[in-house]
N, C-alpha and C. Protein backbone atom coordinates (compact mmCIF):
# COMPACT_ATOMS: atom_id res chain seq x y z
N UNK A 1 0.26 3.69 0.88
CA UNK A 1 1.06 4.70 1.51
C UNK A 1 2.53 4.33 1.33
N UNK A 2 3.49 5.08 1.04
CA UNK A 2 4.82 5.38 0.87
C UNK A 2 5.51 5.11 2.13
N UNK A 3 6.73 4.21 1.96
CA UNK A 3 7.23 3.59 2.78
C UNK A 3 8.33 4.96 2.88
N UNK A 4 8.37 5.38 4.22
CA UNK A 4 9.45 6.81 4.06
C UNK A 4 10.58 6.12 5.09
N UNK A 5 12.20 6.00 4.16
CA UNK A 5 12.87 5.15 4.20
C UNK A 5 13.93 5.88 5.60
N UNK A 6 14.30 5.35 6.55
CA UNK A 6 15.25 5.60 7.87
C UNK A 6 16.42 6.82 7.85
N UNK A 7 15.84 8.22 7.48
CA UNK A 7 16.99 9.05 7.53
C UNK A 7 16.93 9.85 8.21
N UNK A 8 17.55 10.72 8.31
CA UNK A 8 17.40 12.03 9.68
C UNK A 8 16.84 13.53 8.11
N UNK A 9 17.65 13.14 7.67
CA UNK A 9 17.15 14.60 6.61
C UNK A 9 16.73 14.11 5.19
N UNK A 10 15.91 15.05 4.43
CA UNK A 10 15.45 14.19 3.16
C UNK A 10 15.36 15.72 2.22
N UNK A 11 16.23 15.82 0.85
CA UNK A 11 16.14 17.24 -0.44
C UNK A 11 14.89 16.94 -0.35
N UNK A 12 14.15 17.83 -0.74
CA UNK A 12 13.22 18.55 -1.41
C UNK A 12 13.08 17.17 -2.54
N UNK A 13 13.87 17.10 -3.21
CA UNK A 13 13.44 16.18 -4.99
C UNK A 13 13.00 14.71 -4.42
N UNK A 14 13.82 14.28 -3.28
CA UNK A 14 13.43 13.16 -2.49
C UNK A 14 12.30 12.81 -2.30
N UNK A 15 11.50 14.34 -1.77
CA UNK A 15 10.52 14.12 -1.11
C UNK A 15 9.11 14.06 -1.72
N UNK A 16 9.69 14.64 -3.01
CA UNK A 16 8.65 15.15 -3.99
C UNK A 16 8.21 13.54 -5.04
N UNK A 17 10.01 12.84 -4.97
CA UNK A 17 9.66 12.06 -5.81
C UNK A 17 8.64 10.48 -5.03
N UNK A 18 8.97 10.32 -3.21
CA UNK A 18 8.43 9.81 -2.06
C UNK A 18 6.75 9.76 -2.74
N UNK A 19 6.51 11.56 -2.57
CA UNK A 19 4.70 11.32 -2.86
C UNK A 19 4.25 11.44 -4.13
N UNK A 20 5.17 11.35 -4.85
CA UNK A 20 5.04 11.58 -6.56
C UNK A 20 4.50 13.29 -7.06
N UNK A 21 4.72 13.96 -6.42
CA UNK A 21 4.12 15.53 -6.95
C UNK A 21 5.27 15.99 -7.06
N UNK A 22 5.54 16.97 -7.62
CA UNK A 22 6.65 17.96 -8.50
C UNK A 22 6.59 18.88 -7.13
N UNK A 23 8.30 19.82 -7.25
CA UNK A 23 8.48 20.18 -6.28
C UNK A 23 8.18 21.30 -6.02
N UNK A 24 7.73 22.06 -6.62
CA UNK A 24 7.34 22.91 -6.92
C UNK A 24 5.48 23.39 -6.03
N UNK A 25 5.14 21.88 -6.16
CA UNK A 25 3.71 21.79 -5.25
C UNK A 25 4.32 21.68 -3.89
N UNK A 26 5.56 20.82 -3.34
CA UNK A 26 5.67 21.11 -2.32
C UNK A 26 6.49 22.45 -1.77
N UNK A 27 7.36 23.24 -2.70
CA UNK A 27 7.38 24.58 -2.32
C UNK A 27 5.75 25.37 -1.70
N UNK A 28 4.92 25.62 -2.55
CA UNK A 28 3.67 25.66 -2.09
C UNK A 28 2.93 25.57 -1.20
N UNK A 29 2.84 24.29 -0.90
CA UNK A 29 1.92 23.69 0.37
C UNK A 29 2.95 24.61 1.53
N UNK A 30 4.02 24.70 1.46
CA UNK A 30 5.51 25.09 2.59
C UNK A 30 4.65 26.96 2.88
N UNK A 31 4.03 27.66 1.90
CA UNK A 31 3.57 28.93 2.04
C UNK A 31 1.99 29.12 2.64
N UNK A 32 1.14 27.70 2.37
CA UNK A 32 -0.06 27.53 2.93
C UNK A 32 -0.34 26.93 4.05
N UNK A 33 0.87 25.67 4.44
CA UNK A 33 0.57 25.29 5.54
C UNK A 33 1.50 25.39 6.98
N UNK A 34 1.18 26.04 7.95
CA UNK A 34 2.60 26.41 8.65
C UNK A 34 3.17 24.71 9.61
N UNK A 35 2.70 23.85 9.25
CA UNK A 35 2.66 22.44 9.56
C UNK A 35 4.02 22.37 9.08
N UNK A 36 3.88 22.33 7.70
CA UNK A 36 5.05 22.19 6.99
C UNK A 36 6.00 23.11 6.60
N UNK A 37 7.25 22.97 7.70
CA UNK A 37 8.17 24.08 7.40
C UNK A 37 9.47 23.46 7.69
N UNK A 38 10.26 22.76 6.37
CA UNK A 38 11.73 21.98 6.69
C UNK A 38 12.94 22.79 7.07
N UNK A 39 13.73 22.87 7.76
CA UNK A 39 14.78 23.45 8.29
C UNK A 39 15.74 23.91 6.36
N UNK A 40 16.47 24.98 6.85
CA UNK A 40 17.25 25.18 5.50
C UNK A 40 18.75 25.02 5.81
N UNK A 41 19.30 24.14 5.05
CA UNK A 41 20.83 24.26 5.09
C UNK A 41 21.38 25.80 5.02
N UNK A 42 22.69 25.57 5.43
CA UNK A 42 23.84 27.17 5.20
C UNK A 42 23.51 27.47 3.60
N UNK A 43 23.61 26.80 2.63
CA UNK A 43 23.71 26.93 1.45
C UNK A 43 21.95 26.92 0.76
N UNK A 44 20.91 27.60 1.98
CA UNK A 44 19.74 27.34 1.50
C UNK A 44 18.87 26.24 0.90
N UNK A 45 19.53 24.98 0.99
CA UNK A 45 18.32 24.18 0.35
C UNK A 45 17.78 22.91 1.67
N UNK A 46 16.45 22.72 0.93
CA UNK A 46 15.54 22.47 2.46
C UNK A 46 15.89 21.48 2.37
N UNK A 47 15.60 20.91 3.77
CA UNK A 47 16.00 19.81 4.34
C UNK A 47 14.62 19.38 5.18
N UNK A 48 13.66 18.17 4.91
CA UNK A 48 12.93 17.99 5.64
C UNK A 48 12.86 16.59 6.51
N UNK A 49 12.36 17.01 7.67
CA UNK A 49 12.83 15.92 8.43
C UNK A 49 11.69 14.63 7.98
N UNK A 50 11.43 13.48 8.84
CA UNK A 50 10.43 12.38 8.69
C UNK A 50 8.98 12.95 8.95
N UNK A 51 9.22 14.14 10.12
CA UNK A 51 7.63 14.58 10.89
C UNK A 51 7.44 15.49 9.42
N UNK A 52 8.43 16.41 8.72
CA UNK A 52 7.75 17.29 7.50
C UNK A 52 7.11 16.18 6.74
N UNK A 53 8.10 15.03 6.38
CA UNK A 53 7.57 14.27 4.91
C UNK A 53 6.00 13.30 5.67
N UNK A 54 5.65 13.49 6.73
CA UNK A 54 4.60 12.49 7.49
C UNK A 54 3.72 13.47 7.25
N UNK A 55 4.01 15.01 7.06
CA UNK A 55 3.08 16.36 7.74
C UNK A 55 2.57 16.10 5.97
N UNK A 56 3.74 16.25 4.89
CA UNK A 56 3.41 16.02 3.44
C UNK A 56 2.52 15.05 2.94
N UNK A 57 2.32 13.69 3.84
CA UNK A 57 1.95 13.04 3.49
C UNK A 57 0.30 13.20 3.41
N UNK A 58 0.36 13.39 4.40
CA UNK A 58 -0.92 14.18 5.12
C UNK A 58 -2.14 14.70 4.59
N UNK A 59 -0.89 16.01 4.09
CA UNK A 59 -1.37 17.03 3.50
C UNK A 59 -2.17 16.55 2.00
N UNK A 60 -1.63 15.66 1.21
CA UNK A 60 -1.35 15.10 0.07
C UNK A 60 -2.56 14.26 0.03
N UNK A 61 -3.23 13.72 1.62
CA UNK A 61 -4.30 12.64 1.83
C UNK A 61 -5.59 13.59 1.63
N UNK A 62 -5.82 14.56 2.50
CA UNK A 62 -6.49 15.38 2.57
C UNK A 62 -6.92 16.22 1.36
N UNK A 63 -5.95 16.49 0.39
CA UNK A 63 -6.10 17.07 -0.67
C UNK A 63 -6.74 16.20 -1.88
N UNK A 64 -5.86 15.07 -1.92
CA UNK A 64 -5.94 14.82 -3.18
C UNK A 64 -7.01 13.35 -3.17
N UNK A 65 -7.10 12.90 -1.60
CA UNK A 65 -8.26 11.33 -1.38
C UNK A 65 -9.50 11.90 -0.60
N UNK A 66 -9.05 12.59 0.27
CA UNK A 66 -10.41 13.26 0.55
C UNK A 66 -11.31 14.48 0.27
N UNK A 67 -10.80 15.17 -0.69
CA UNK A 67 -11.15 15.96 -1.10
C UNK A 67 -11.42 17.49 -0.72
N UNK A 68 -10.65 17.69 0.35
CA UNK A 68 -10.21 18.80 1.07
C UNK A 68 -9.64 19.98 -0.20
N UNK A 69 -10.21 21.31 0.38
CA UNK A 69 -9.79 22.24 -0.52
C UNK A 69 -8.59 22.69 0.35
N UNK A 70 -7.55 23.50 -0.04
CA UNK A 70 -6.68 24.33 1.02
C UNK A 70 -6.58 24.81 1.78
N UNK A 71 -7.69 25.05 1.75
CA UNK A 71 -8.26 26.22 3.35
C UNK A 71 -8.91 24.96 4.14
N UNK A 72 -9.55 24.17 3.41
CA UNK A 72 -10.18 23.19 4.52
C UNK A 72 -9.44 22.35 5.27
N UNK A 73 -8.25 21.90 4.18
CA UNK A 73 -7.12 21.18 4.80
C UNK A 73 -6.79 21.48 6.14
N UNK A 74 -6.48 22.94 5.73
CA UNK A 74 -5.55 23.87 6.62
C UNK A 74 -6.16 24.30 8.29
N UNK A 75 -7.63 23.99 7.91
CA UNK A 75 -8.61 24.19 9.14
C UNK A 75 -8.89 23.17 9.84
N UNK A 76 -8.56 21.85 8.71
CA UNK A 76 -8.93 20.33 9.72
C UNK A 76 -7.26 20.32 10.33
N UNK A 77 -5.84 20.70 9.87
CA UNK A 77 -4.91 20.19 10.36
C UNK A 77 -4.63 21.01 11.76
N UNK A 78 -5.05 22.36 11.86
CA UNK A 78 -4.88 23.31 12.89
C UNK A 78 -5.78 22.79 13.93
N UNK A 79 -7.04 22.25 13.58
CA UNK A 79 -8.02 22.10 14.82
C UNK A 79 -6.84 20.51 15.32
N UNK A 80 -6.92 19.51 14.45
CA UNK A 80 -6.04 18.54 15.28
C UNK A 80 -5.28 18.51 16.19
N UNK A 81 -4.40 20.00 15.58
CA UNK A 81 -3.19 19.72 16.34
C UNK A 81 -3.82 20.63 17.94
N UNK A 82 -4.63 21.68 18.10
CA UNK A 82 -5.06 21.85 18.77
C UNK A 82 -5.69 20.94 19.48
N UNK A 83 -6.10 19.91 19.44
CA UNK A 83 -6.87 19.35 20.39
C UNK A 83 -5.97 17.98 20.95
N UNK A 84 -5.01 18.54 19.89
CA UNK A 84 -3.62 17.43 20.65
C UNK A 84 -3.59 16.28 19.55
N UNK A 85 -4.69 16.36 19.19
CA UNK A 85 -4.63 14.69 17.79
C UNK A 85 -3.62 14.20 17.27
N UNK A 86 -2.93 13.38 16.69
CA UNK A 86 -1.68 12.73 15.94
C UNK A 86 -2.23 13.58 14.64
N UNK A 87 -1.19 13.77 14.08
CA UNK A 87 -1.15 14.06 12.69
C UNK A 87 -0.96 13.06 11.94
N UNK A 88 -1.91 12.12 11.17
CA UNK A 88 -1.46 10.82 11.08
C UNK A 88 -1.70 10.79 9.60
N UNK A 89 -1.77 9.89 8.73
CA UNK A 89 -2.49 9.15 7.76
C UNK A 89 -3.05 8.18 8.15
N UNK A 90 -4.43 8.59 7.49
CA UNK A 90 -5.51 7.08 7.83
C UNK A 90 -5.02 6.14 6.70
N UNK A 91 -4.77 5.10 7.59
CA UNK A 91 -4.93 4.17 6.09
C UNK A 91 -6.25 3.28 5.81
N UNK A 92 -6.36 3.33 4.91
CA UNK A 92 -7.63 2.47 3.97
C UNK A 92 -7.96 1.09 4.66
N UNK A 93 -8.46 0.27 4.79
CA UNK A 93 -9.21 -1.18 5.33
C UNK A 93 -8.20 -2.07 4.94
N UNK A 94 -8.19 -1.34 3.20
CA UNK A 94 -7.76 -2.47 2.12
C UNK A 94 -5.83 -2.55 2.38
N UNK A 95 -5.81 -1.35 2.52
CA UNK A 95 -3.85 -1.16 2.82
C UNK A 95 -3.85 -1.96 3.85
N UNK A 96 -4.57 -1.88 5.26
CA UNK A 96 -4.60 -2.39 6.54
C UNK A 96 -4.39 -4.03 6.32
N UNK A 97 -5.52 -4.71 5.46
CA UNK A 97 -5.30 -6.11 5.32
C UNK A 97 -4.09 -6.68 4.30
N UNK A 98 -3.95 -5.66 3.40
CA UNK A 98 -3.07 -6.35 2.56
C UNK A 98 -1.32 -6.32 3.54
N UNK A 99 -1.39 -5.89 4.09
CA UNK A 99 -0.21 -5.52 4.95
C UNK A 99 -0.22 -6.42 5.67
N UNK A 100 -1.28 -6.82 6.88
CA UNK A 100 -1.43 -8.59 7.42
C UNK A 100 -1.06 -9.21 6.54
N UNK A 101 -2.21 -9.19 5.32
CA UNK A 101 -1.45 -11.29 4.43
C UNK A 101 0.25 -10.37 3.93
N UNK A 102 0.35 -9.60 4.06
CA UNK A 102 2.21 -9.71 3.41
C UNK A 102 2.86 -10.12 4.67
N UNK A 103 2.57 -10.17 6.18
CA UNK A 103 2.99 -10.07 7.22
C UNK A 103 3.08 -11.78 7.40
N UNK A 104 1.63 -12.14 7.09
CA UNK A 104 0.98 -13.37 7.48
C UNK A 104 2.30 -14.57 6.30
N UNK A 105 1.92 -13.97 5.58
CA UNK A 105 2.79 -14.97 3.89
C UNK A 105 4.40 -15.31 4.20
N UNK A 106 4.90 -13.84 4.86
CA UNK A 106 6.51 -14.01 5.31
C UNK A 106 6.49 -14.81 6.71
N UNK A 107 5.49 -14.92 7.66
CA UNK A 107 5.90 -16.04 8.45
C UNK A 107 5.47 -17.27 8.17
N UNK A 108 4.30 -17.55 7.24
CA UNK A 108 4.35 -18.89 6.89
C UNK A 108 5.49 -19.28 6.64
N UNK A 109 6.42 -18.65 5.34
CA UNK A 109 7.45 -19.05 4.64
C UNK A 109 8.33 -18.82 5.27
N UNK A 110 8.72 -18.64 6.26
CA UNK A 110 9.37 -18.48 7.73
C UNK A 110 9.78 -19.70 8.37
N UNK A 111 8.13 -20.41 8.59
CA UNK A 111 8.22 -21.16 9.63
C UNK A 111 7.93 -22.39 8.46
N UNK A 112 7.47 -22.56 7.25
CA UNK A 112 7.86 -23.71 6.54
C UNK A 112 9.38 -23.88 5.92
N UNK A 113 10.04 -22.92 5.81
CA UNK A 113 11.22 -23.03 5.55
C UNK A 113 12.66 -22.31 6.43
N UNK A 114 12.88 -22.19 7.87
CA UNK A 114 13.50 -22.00 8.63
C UNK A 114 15.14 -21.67 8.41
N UNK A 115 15.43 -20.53 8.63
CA UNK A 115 17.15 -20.40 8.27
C UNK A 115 17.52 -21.34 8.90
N UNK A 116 18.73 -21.41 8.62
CA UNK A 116 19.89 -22.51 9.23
C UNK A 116 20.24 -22.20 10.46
N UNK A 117 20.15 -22.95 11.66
CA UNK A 117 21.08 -22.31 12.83
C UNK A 117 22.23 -21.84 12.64
């Protein structure tokens, strides 16, 4: 999963280049899913916040790892949010552990090699 980096607003090309799909798919998904709808600048071009590019991410899991068609997507993300659920990404076992030993590796090398007071 895509590390989505500390901003308040994110173009369209940003966001496209974030989950690697052309922008053009995320124009798209913006007409199928009412989840995803980024605010528009004065000068028309979208602006999506962290919750759109989290909603993209999502969308992107469902589609393209679990094998969700559009409509199914669109029927698992509506019942969620109805029943109050997080709109989340699951992550994998394997993302889950490799993220410990990267966690685990920087405090070894932490605590075997200590900054300077």
């Amino acid at each position: 999963m895509p590390q989505i980096p500390d901003k308040l607003y994110f173009k369209i090309g940003e966001v496209a280049a974030l989950l690697q799909l052309k922008t053009h798919v995320l124009r798209y998904w913006e007409t199928e899913f009412t989840l995803l709808q980024p605010v528009k600048s004065r000068s028309n071009q979208r602006l999506y916040r962290r919750k759109d590019v989290e909603t993209a991410l999502l969308i992107k899991e469902l589609l393209y790892q679990q094998g969700f068609t559009i409509a199914g997507a669109r029927k698992k993300l509506n019942a969620d949010k109805q029943l109050g659920l997080p709109l989340t990404v699951r992550q994998s076992n394997e993302d889950i552990l490799a993220e410990i030993k990267a966690d685990l590796v920087q405090l070894r090398n932490y605590l075997l090699d200590p900054p300077p007071p």
